[in-house]
N, C-alpha and C. Protein backbone atom coordinates (compact mmCIF):
# COMPACT_ATOMS: atom_id res chain seq x y z
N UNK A 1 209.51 59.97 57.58
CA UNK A 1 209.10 60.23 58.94
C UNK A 1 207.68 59.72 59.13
N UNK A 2 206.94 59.25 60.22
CA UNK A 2 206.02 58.79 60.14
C UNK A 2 204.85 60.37 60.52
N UNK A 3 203.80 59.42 60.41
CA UNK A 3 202.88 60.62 60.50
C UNK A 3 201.64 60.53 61.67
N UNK A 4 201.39 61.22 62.18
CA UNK A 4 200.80 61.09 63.29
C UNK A 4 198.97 60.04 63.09
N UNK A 5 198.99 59.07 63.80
CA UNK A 5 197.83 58.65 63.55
C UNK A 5 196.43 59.10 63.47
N UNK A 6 195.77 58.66 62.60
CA UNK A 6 194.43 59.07 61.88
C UNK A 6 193.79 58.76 63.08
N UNK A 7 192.39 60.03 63.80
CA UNK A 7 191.67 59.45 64.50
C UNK A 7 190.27 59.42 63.90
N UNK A 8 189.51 58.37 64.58
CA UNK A 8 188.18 58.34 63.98
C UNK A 8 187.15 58.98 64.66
N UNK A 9 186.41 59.55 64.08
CA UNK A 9 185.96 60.63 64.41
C UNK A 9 184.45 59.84 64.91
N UNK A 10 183.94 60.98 65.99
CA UNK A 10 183.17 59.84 66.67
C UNK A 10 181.67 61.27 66.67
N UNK A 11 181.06 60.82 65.96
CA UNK A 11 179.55 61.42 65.76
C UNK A 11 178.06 61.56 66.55
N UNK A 12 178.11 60.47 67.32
CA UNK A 12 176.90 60.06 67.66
C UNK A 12 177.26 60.04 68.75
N UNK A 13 175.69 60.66 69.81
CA UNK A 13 175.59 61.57 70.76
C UNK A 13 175.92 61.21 71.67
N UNK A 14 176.67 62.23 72.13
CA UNK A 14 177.45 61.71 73.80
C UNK A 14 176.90 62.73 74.85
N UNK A 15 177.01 61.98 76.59
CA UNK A 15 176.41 62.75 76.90
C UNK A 15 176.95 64.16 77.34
N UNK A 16 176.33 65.14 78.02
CA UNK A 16 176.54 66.04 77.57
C UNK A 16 176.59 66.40 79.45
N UNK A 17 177.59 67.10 79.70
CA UNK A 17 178.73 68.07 80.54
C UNK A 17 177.64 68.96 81.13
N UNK A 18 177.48 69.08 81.84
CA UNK A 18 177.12 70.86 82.26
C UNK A 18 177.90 71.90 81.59
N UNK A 19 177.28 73.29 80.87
CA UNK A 19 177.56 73.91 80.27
C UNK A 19 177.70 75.19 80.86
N UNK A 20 179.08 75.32 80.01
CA UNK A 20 179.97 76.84 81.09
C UNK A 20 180.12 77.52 80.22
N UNK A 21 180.58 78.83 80.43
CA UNK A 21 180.90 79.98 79.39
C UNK A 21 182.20 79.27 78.77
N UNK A 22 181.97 79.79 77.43
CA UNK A 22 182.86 78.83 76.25
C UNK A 22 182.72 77.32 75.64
N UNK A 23 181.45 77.04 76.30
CA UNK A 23 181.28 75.66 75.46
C UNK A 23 180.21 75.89 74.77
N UNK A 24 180.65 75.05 74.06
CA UNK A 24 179.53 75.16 72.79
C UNK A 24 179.26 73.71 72.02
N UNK A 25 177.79 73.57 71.63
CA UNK A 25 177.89 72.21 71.06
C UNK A 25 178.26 72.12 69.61
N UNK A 26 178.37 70.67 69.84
CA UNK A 26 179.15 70.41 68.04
C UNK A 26 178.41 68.61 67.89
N UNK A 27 177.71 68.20 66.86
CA UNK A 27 177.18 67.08 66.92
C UNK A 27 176.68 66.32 68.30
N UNK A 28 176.17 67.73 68.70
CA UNK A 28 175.14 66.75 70.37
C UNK A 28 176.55 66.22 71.30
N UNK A 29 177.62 66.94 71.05
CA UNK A 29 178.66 66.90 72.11
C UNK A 29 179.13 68.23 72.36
N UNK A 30 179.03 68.45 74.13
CA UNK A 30 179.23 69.95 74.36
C UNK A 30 181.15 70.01 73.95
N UNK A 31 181.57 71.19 73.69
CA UNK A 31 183.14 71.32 72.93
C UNK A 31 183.26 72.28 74.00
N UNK A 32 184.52 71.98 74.68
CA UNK A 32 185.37 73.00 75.92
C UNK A 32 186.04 73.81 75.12
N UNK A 33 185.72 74.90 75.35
CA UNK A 33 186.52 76.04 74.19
C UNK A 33 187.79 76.62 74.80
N UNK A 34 187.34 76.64 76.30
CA UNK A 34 187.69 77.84 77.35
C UNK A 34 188.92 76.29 78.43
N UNK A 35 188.95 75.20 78.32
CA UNK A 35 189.55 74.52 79.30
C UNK A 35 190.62 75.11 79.92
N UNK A 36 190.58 75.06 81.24
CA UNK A 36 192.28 75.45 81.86
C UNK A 36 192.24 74.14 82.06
N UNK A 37 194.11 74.18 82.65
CA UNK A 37 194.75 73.14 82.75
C UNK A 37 194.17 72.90 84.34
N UNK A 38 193.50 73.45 85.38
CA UNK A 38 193.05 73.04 85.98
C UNK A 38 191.45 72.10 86.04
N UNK A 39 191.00 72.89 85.00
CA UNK A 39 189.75 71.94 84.62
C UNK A 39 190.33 70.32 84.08
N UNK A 40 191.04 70.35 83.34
CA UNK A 40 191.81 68.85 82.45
C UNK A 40 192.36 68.16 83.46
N UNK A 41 193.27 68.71 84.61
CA UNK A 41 193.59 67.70 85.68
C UNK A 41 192.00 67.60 86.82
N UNK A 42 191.21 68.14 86.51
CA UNK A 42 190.08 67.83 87.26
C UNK A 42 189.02 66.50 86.75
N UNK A 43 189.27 66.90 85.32
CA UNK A 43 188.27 65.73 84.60
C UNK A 43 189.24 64.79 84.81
N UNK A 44 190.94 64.75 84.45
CA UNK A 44 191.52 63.52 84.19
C UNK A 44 191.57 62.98 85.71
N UNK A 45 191.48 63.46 86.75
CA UNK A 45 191.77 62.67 87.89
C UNK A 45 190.12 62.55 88.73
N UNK A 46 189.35 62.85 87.50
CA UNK A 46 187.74 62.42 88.19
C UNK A 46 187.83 60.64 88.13
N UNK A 47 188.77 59.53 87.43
CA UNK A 47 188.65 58.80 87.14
C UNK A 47 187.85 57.66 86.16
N UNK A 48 187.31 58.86 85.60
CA UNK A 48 186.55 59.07 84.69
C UNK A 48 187.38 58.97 82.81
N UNK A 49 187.00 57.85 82.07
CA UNK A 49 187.43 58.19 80.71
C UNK A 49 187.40 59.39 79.93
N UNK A 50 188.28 59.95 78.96
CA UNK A 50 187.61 61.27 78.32
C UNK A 50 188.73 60.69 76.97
N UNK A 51 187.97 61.49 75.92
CA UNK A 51 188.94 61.32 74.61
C UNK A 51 188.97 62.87 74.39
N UNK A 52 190.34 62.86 73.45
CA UNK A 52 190.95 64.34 73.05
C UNK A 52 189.84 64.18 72.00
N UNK A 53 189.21 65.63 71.65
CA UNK A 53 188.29 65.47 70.51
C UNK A 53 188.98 65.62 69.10
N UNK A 54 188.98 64.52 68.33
CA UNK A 54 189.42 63.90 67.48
C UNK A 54 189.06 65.15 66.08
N UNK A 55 188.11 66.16 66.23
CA UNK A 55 187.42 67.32 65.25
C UNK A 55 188.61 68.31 65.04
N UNK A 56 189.47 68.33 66.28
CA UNK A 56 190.33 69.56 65.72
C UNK A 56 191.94 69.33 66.55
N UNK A 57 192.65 69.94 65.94
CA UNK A 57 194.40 70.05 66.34
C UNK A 57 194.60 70.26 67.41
N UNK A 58 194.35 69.05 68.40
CA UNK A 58 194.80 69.04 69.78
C UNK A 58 195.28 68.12 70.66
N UNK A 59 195.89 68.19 71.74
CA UNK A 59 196.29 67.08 72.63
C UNK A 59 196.65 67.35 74.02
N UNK A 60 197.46 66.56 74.69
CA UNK A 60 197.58 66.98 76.15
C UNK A 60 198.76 66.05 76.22
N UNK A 61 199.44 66.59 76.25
CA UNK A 61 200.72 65.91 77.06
C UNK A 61 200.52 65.50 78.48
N UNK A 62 200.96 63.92 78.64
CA UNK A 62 200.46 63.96 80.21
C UNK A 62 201.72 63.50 80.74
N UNK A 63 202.13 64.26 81.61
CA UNK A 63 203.54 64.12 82.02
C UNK A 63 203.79 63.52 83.26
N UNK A 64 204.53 62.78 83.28
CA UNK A 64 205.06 61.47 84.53
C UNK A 64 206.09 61.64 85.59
N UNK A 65 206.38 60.96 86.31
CA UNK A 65 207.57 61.12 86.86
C UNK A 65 208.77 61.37 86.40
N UNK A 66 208.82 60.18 85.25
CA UNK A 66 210.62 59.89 84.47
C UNK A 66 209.79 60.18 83.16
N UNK A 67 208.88 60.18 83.19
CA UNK A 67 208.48 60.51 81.20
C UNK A 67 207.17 61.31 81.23
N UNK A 68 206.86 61.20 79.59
CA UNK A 68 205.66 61.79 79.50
C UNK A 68 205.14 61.00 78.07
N UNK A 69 203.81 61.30 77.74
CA UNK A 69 202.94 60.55 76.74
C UNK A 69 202.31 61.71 75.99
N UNK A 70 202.17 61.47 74.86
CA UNK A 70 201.32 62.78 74.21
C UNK A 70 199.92 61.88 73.62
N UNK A 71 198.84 62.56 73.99
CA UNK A 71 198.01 61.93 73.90
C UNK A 71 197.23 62.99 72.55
N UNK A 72 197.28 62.30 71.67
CA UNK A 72 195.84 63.20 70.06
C UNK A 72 195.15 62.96 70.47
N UNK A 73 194.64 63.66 69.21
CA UNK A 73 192.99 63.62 69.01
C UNK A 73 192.55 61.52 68.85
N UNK A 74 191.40 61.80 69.05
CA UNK A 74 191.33 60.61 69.64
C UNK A 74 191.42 59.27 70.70
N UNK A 75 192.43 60.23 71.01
CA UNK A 75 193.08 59.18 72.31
C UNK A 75 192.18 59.31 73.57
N UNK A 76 192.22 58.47 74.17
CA UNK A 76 192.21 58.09 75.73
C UNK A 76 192.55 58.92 76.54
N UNK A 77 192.01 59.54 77.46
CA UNK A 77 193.17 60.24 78.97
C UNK A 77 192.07 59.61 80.17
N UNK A 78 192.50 60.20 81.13
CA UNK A 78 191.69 59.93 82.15
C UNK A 78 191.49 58.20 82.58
N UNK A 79 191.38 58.29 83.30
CA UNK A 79 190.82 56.97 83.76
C UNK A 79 192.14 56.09 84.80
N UNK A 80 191.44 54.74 84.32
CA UNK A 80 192.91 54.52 84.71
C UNK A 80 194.29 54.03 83.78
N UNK A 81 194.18 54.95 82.82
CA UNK A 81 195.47 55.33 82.13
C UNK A 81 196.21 56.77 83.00
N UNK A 82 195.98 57.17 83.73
CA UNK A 82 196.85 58.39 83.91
C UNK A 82 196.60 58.86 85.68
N UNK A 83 196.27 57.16 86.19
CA UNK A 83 195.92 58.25 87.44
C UNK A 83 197.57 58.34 88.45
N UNK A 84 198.77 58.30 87.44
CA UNK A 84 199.80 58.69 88.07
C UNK A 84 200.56 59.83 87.56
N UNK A 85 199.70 60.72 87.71
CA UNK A 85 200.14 62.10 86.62
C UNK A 85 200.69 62.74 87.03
N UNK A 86 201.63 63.88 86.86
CA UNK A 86 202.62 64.73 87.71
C UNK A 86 201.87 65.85 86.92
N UNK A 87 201.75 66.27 85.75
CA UNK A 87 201.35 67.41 85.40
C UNK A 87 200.79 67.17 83.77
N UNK A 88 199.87 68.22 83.45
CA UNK A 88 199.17 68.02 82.19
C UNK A 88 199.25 69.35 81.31
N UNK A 89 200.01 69.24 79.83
CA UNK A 89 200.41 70.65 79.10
C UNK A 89 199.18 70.22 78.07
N UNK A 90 198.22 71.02 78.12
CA UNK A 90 197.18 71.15 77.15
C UNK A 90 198.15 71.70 75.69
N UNK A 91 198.04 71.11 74.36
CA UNK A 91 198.37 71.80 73.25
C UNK A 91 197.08 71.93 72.50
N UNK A 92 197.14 73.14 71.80
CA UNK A 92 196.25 73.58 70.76
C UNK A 92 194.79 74.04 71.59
N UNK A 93 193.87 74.08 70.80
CA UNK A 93 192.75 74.24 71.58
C UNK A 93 192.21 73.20 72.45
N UNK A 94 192.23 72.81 73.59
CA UNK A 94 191.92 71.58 74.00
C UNK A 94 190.46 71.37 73.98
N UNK A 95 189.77 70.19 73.73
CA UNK A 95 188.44 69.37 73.73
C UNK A 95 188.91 68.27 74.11
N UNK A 96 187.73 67.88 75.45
CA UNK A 96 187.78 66.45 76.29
C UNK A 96 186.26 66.32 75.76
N UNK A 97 186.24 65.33 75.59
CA UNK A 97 184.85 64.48 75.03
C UNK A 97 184.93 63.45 75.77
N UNK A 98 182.99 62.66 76.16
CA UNK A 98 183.13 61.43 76.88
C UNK A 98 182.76 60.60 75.93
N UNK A 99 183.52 59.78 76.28
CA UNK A 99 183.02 58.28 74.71
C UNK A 99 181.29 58.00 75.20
N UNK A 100 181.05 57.69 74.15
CA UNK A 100 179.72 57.20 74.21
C UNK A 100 178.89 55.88 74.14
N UNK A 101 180.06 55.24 73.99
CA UNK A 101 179.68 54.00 74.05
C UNK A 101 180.59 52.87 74.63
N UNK A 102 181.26 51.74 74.49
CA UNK A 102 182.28 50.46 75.09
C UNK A 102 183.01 50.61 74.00
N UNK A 103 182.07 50.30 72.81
CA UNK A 103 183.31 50.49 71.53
C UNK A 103 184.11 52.04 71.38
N UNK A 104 183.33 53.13 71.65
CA UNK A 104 184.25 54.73 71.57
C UNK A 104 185.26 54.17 72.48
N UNK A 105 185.17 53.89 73.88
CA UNK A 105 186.04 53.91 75.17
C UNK A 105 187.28 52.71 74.54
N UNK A 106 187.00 51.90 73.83
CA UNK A 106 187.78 51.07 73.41
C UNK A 106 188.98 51.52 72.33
N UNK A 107 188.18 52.11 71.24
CA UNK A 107 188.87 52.67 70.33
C UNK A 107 189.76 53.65 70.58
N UNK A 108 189.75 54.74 71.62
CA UNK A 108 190.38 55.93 72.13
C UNK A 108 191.41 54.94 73.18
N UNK A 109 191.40 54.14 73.23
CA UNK A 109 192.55 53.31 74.20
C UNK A 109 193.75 53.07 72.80
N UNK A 110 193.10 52.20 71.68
CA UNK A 110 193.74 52.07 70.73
C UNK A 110 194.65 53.30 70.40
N UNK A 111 193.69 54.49 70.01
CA UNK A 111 194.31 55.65 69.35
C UNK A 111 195.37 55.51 70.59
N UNK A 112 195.34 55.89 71.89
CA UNK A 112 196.62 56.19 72.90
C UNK A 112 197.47 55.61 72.41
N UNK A 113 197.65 54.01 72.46
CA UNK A 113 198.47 53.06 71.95
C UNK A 113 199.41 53.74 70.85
N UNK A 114 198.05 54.45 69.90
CA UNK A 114 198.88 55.01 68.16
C UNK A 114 200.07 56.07 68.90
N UNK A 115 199.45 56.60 69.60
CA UNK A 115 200.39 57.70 69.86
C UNK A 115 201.35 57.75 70.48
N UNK A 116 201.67 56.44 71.50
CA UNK A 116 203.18 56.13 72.09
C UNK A 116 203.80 55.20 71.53
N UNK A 117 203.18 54.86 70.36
CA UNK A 117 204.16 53.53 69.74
C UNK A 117 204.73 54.93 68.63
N UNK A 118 203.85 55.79 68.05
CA UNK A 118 204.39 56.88 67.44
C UNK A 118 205.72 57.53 68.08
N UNK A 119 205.66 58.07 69.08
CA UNK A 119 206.87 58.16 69.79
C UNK A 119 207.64 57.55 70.56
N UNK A 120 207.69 56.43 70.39
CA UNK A 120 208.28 54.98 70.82
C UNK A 120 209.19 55.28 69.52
N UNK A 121 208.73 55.55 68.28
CA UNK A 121 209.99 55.25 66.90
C UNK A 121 210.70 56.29 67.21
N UNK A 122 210.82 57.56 67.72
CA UNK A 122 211.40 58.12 68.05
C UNK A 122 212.74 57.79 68.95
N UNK A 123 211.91 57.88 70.11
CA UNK A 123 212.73 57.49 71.02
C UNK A 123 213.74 56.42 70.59
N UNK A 124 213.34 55.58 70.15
CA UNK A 124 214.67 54.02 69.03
C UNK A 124 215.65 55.07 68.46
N UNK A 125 215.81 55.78 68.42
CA UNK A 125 217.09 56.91 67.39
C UNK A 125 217.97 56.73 68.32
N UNK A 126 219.15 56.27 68.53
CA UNK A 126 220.25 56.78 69.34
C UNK A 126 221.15 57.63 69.51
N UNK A 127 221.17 58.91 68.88
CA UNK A 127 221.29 60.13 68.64
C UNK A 127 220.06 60.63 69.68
N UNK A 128 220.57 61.54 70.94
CA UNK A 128 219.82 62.29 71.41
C UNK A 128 219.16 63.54 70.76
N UNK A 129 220.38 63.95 69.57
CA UNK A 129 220.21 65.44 69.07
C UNK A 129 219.06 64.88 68.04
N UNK A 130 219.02 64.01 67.49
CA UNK A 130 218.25 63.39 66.51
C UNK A 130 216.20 62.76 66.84
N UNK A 131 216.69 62.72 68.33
CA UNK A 131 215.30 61.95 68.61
C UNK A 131 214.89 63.94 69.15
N UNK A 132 215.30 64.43 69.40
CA UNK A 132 214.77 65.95 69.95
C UNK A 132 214.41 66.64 68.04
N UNK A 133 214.99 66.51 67.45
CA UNK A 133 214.96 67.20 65.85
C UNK A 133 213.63 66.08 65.82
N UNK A 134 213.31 65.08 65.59
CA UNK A 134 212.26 64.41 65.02
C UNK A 134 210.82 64.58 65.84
N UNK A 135 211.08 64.67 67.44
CA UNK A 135 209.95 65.05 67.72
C UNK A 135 209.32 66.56 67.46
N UNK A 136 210.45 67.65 67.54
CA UNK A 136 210.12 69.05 67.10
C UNK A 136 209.64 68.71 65.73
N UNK A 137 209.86 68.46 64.81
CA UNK A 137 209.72 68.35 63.23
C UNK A 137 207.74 67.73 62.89
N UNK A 138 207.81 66.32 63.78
CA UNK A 138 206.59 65.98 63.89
C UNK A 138 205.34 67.27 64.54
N UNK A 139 206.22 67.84 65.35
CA UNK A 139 204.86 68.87 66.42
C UNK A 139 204.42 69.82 65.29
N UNK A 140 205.75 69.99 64.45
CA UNK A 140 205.57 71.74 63.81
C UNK A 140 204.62 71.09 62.20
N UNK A 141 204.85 69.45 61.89
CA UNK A 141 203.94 69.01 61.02
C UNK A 141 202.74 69.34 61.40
N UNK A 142 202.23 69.16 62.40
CA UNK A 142 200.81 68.86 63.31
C UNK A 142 200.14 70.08 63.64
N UNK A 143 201.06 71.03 64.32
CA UNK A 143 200.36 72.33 65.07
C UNK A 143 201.21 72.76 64.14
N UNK A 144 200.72 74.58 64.27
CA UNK A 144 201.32 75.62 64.06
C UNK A 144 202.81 76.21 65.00
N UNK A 145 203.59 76.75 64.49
CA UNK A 145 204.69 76.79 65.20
C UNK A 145 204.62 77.91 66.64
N UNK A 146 203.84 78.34 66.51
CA UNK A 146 203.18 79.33 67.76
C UNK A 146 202.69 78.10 68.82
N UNK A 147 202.00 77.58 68.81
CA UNK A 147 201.38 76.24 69.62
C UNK A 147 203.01 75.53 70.25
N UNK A 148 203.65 75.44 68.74
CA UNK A 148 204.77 74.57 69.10
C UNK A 148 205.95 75.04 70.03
N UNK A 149 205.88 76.34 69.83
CA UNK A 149 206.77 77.55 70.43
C UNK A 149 206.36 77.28 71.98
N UNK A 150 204.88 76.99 72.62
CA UNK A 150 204.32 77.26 74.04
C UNK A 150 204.44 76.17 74.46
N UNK A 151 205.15 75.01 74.53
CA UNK A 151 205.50 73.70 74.62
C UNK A 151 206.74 73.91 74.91
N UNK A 152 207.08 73.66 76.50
CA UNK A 152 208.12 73.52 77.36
C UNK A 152 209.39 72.46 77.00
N UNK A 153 210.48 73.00 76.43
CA UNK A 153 211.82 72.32 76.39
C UNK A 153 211.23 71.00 77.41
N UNK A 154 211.61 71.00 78.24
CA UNK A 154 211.38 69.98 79.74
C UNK A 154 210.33 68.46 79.02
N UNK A 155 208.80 69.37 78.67
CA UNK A 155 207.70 68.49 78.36
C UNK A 155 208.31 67.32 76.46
N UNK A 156 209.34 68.03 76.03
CA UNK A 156 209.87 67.17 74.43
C UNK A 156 210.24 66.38 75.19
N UNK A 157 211.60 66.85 75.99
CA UNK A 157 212.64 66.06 76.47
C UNK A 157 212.20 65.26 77.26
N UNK A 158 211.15 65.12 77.97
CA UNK A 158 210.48 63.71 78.28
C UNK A 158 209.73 62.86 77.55
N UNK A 159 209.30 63.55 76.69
CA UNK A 159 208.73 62.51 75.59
C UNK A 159 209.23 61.67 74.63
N UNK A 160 210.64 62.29 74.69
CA UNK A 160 211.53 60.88 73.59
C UNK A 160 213.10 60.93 74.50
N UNK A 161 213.02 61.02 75.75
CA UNK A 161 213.98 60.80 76.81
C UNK A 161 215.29 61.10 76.53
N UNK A 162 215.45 62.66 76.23
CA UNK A 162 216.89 63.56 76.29
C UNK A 162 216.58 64.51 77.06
N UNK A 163 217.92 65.32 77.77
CA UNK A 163 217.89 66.42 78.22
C UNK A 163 217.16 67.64 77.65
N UNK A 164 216.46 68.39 78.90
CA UNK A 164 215.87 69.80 77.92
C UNK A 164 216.81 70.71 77.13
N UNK A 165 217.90 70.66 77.35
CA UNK A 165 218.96 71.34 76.98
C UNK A 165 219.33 70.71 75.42
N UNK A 166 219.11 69.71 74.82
CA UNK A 166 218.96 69.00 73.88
C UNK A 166 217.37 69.42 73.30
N UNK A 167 216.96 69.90 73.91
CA UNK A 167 215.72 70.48 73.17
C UNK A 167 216.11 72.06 72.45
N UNK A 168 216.29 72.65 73.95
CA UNK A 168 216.83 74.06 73.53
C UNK A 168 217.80 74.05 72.29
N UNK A 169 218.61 73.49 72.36
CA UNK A 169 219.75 73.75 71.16
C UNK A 169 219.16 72.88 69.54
N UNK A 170 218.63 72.29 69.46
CA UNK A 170 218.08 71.93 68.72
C UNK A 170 216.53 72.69 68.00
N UNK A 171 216.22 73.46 69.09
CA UNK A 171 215.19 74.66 68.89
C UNK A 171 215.87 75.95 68.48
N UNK A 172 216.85 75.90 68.94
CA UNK A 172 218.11 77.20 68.50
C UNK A 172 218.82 77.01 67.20
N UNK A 173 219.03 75.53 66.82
CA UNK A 173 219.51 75.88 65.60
C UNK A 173 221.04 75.53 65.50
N UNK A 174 221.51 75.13 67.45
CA UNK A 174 222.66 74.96 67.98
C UNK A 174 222.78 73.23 68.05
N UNK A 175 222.24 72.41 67.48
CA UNK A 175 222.90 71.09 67.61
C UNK A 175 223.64 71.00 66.64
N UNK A 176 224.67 69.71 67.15
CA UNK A 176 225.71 69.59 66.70
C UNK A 176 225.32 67.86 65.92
């Protein structure tokens, strides 16, 4: 099975957010401790770049009309990668970081890339019951199964394009 791509971790000082209850700094970058999913569709549709912070077990599913993208640590959101968003499922603790430089903003485009060609191999399974078992299998590698548990049937089944109901039964224990 493949394994979710390595992000590179980005050190040097970015600028820095106005600071709210629950942030806290971490290498001269303020860390959103506290994000709602209304703050994340606020930064992602400021049009503005942001990367998932690449320091700890997190991401954002950004969900589409007919699909959705899971974006790691590392990756890209915001900008104009996502300004056709229908809805955004924060996983794990979420951190939005602003790149700090042309090369950060560059590299966090790459990482995105890692992460839908990652579930691009998925999706190639022609077995529906099979591409729903491989993306659950990858999440519960990655997060803890509590994280994985708060992740909407609906939000898999768009990410490697089967019914949610092919999620459910395959979360149940009920595929065939």
């Amino acid at each position: 099975m493949a394994t979710m791509p390595a992000a590179t971790a980005q050190t040097s000082s970015l600028s820095m957010p106005p600071s709210k209850t629950g942030d806290w700094t971490f290498f001269g970058a303020s860390v959103n401790q506290n994000l709602q999913v209304d703050d994340v569709v606020e930064k992602i549709e400021s049009g503005q770049l942001w990367v998932v912070n690449s320091r700890r077990r997190n991401g954002l599913i950004v969900v589409r009309e007919f699909h959705a993208e899971f974006a790691g640590p590392g990756a890209a959101v915001g900008g104009d990668l996502d300004h056709d968003l229908v809805k955004v499922i924060p996983i794990g603790n979420l951190s939005l970081l602003e790149p700090d430089s042309h090369e950060a903003h560059q590299n966090a485009i790459k990482i995105r890339l890692q992460w839908i060609r990652l579930t691009q191999n998925f999706t190639d399974q022609p077995s529906p019951t099979d591409r729903a078992r491989m993306i659950l299998e990858q999440f519960k590698t990655y997060f803890d199964q509590t994280t994985v548990d708060l992740v909407p049937d609906e939000a898999f089944a768009l990410l490697v394009g089967v019914l949610p109901q092919t999620i459910h039964r395959v979360r149940s224990g009920f595929a065939w």
